[in-house]
PDB file of N, CA and C in Angstrom:
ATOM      1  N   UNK A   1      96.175 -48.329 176.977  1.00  0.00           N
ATOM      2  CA  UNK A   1      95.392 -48.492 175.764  1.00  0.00           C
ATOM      3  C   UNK A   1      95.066 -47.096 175.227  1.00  0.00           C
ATOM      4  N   UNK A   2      95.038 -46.668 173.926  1.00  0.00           N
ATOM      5  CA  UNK A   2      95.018 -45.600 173.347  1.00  0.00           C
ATOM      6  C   UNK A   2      93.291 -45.409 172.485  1.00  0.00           C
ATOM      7  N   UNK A   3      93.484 -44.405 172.426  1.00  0.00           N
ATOM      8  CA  UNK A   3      91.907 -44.284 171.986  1.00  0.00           C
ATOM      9  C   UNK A   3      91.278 -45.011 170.995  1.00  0.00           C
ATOM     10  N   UNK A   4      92.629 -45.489 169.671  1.00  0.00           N
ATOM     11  CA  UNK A   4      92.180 -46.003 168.608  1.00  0.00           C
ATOM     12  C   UNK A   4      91.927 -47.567 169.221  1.00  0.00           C
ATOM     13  N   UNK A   5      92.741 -48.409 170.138  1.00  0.00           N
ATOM     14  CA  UNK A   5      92.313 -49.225 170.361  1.00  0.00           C
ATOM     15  C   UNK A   5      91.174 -49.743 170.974  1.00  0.00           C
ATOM     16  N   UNK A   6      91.165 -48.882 172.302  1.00  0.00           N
ATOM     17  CA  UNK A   6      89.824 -48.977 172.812  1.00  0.00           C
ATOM     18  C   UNK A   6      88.636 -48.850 171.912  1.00  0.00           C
ATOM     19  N   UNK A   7      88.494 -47.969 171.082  1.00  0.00           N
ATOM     20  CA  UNK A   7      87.447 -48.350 170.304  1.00  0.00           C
ATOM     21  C   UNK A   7      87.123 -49.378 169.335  1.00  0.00           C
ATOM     22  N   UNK A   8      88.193 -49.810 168.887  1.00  0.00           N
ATOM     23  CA  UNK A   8      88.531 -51.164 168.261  1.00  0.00           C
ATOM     24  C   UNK A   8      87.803 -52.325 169.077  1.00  0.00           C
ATOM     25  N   UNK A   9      88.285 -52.352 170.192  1.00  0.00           N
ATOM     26  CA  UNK A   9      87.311 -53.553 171.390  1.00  0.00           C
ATOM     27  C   UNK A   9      86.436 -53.341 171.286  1.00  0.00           C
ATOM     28  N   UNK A  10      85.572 -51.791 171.849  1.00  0.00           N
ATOM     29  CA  UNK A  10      84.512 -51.945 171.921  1.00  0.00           C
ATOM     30  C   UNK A  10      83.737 -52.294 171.177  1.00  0.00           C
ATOM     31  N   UNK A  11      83.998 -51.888 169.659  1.00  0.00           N
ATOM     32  CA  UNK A  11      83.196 -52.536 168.751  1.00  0.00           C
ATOM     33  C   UNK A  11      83.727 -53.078 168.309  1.00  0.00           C
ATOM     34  N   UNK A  12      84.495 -54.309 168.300  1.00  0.00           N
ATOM     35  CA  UNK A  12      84.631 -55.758 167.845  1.00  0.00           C
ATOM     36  C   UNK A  12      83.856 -56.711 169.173  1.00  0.00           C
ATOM     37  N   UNK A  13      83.744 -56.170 170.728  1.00  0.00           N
ATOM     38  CA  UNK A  13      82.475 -56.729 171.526  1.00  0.00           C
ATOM     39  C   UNK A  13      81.349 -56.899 171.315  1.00  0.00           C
ATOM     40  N   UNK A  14      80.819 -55.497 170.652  1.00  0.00           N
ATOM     41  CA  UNK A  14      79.301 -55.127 170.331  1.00  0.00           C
ATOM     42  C   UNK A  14      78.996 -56.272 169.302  1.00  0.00           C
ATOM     43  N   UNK A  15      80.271 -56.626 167.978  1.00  0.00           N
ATOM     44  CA  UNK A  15      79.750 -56.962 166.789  1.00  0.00           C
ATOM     45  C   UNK A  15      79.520 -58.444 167.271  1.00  0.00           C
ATOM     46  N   UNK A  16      80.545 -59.011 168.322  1.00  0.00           N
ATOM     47  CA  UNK A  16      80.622 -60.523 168.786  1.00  0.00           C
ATOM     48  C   UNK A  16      79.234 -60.667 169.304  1.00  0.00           C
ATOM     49  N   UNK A  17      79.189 -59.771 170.247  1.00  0.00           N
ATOM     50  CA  UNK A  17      77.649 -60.024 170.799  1.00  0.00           C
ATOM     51  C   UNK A  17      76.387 -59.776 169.519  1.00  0.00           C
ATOM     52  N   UNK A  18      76.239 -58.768 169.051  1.00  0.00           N
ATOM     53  CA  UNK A  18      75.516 -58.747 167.857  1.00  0.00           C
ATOM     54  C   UNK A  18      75.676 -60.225 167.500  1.00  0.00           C
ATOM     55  N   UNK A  19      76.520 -60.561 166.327  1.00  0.00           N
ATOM     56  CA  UNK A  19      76.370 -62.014 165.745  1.00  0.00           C
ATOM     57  C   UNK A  19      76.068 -63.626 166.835  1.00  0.00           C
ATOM     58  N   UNK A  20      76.184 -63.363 168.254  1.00  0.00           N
ATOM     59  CA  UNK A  20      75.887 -64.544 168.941  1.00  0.00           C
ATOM     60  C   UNK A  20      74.583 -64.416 169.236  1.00  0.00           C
ATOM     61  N   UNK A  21      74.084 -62.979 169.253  1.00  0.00           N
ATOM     62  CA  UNK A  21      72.249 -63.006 169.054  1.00  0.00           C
ATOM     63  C   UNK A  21      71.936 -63.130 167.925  1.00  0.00           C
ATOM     64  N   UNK A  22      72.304 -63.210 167.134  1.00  0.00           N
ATOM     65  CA  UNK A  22      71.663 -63.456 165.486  1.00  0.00           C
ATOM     66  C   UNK A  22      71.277 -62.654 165.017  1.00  0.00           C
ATOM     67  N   UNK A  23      71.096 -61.293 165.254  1.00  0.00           N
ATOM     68  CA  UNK A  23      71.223 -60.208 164.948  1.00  0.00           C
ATOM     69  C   UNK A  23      72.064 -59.961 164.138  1.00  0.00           C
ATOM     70  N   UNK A  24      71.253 -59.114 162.568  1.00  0.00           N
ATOM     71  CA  UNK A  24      72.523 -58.559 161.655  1.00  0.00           C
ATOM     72  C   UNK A  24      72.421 -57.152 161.938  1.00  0.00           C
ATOM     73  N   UNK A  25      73.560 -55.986 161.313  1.00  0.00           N
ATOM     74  CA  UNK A  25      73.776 -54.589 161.620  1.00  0.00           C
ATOM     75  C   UNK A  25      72.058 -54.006 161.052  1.00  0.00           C
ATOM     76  N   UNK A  26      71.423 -54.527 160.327  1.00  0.00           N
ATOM     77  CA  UNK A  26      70.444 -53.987 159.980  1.00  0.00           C
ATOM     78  C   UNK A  26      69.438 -53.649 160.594  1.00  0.00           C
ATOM     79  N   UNK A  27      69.177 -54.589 161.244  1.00  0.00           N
ATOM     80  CA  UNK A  27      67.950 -55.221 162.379  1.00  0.00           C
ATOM     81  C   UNK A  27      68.540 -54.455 163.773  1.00  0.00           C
ATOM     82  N   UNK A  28      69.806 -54.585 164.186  1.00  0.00           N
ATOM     83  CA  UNK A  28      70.838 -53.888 164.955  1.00  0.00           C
ATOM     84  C   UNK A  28      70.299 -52.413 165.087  1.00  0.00           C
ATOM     85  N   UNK A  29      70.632 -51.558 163.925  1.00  0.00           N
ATOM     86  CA  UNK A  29      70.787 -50.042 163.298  1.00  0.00           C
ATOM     87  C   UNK A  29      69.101 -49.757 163.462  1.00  0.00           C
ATOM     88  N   UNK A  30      68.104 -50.588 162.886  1.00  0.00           N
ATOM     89  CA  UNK A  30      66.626 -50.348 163.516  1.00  0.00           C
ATOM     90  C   UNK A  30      66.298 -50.671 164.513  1.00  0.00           C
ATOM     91  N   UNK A  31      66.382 -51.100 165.559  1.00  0.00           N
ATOM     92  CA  UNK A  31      66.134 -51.467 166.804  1.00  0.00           C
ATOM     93  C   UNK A  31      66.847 -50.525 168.137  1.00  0.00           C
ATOM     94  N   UNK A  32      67.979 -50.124 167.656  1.00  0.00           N
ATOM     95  CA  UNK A  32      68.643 -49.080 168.665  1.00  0.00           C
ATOM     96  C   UNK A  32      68.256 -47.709 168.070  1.00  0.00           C
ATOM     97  N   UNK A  33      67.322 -47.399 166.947  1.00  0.00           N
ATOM     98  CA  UNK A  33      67.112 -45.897 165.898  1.00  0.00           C
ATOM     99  C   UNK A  33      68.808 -45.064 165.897  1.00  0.00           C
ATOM    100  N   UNK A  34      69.358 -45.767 165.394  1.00  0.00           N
ATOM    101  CA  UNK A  34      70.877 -45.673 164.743  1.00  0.00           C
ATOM    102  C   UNK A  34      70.978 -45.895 163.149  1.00  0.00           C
ATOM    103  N   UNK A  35      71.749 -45.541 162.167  1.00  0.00           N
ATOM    104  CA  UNK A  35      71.837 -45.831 160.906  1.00  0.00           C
ATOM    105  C   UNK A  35      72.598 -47.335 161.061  1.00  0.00           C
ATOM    106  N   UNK A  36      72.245 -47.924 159.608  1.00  0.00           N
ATOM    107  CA  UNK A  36      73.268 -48.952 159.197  1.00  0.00           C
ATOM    108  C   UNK A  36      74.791 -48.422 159.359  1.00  0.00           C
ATOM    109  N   UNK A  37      74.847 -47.307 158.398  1.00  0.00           N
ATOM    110  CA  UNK A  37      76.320 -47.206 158.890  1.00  0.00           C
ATOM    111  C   UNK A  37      77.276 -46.802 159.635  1.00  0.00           C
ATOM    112  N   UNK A  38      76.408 -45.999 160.560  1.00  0.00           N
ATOM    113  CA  UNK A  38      77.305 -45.653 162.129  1.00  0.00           C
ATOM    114  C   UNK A  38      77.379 -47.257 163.108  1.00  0.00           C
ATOM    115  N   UNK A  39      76.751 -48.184 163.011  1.00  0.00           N
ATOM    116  CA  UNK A  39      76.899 -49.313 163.168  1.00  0.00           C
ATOM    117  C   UNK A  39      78.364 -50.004 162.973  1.00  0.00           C
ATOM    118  N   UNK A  40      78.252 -50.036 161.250  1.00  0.00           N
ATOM    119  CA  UNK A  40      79.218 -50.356 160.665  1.00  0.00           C
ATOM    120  C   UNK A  40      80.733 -49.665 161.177  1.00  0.00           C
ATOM    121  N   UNK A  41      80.466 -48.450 161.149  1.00  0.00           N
ATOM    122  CA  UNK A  41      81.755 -47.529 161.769  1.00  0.00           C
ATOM    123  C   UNK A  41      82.007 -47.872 162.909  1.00  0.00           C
ATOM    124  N   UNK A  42      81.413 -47.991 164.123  1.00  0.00           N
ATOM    125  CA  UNK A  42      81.633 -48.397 165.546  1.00  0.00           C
ATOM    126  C   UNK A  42      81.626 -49.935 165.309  1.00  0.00           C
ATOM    127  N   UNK A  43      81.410 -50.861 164.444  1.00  0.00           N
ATOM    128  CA  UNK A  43      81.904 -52.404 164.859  1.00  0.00           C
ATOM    129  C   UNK A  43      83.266 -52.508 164.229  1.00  0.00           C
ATOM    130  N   UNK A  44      84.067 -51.153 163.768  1.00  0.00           N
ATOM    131  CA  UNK A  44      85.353 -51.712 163.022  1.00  0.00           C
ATOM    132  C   UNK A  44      85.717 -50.621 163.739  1.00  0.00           C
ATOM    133  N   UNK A  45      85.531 -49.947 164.600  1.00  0.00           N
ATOM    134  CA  UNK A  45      86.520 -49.260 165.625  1.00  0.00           C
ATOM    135  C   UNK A  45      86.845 -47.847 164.852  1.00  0.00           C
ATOM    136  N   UNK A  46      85.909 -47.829 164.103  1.00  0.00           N
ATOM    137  CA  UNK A  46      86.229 -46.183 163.003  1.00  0.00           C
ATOM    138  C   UNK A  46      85.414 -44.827 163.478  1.00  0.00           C
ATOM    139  N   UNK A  47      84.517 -45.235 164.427  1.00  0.00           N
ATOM    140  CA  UNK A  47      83.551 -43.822 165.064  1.00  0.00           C
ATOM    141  C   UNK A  47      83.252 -44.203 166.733  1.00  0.00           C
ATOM    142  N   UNK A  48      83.870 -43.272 167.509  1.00  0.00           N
ATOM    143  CA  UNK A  48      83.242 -43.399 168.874  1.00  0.00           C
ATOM    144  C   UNK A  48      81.984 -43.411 169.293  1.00  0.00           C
ATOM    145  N   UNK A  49      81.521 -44.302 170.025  1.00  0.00           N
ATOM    146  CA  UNK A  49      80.083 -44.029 170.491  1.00  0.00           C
ATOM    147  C   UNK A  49      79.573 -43.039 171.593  1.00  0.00           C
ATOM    148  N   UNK A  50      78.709 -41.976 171.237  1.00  0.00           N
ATOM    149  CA  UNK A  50      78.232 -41.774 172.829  1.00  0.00           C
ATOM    150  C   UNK A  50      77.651 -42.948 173.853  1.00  0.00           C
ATOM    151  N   UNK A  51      77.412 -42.204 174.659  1.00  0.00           N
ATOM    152  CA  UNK A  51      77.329 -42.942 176.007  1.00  0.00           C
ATOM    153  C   UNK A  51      75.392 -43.397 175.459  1.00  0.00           C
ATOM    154  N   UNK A  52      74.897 -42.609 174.954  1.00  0.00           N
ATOM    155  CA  UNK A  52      73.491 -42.418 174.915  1.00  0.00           C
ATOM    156  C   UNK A  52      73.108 -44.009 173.916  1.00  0.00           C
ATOM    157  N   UNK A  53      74.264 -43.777 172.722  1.00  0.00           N
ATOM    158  CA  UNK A  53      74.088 -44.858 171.359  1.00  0.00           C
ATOM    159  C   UNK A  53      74.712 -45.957 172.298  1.00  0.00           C
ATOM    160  N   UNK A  54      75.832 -45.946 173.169  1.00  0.00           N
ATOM    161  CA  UNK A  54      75.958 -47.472 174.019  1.00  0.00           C
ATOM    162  C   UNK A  54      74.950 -47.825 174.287  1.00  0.00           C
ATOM    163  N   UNK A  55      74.105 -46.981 174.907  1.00  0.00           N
ATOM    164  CA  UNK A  55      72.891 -47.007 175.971  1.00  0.00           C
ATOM    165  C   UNK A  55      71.869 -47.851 175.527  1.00  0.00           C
ATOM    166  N   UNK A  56      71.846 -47.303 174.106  1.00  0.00           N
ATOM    167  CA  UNK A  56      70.357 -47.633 173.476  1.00  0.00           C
ATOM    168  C   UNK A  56      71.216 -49.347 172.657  1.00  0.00           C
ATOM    169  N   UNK A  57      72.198 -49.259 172.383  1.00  0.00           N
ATOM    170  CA  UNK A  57      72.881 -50.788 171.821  1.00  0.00           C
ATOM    171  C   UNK A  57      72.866 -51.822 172.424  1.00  0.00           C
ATOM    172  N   UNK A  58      73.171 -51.489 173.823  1.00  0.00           N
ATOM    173  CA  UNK A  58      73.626 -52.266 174.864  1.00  0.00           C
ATOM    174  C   UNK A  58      71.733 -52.837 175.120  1.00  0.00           C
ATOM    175  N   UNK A  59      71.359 -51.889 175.291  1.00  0.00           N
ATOM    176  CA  UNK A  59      69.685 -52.621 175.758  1.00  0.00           C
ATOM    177  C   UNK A  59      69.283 -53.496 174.468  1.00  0.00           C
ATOM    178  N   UNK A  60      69.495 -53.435 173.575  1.00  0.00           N
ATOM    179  CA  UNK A  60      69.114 -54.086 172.050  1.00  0.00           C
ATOM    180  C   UNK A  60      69.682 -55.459 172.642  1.00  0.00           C
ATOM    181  N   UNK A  61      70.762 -55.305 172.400  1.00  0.00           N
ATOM    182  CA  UNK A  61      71.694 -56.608 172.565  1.00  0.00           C
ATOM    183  C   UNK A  61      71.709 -57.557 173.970  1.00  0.00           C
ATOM    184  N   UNK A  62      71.119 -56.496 175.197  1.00  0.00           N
ATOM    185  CA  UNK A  62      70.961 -57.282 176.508  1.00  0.00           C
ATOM    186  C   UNK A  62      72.586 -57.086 177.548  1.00  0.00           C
ATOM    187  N   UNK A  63      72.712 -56.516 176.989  1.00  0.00           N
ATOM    188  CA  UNK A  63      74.326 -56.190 177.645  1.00  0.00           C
ATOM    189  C   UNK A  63      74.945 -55.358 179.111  1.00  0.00           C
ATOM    190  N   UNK A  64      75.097 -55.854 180.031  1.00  0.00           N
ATOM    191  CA  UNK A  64      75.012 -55.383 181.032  1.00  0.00           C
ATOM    192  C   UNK A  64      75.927 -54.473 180.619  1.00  0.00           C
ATOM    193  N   UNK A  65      75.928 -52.887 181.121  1.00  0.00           N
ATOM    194  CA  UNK A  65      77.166 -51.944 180.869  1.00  0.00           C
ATOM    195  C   UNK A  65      78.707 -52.281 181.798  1.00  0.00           C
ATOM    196  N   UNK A  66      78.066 -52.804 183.140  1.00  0.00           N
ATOM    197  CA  UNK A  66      79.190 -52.762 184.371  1.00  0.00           C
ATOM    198  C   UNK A  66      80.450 -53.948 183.929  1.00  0.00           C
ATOM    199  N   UNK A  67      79.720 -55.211 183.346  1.00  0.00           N
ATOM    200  CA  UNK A  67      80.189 -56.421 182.915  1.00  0.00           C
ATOM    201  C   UNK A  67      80.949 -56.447 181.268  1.00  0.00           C
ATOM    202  N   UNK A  68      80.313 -55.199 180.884  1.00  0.00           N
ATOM    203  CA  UNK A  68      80.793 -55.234 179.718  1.00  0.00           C
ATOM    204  C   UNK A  68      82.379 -54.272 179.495  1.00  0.00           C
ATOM    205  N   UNK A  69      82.383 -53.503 180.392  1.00  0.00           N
ATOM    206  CA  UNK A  69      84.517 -52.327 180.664  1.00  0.00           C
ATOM    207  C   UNK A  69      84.651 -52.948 181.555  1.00  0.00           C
ATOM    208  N   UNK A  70      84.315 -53.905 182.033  1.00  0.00           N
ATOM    209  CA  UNK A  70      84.743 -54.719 183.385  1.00  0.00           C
ATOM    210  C   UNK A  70      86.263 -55.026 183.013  1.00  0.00           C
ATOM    211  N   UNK A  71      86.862 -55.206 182.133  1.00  0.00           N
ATOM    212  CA  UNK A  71      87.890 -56.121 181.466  1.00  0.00           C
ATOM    213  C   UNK A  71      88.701 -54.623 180.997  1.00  0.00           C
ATOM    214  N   UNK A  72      88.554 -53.395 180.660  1.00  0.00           N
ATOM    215  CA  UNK A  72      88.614 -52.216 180.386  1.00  0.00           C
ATOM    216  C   UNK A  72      89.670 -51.683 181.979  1.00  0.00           C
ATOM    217  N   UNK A  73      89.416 -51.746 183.114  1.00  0.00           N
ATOM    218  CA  UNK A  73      89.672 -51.068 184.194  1.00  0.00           C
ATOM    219  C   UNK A  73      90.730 -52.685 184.926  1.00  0.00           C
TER     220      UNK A  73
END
């Protein structure tokens, strides 16, 4: 898997999980102190995330990190 894809997953995961909590990018982007549109960029696979913005997404959303590249390795 190449870089452009992997990031493609990751944020087409984030956005699946986002929309099955009912969560929109807005509420998303204030709750992790991220913009709307670095959101937007990482759910269409257009900006890498640090580890820090996973960090703070992943707790928003409830997302175990280990369970979530589990499928990755």
């Amino acid at each position: 898997m190449d870089k452009d894809e992997f990031k493609r997953e990751v944020g087409f995961k984030i956005k699946i999980e986002r929309m099955r909590k009912k969560i929109s990018q807005e509420k998303l982007a204030e709750m992790a102190d991220c913009s709307l549109s670095y959101i937007g960029f990482v759910e269409r696979g257009e900006m890498s995330l640090s580890l820090y913005n996973f960090f703070k997404i992943s707790q928003v959303l409830g997302l175990d990190f280990s369970m979530f590249f589990k499928e990755f390795v």
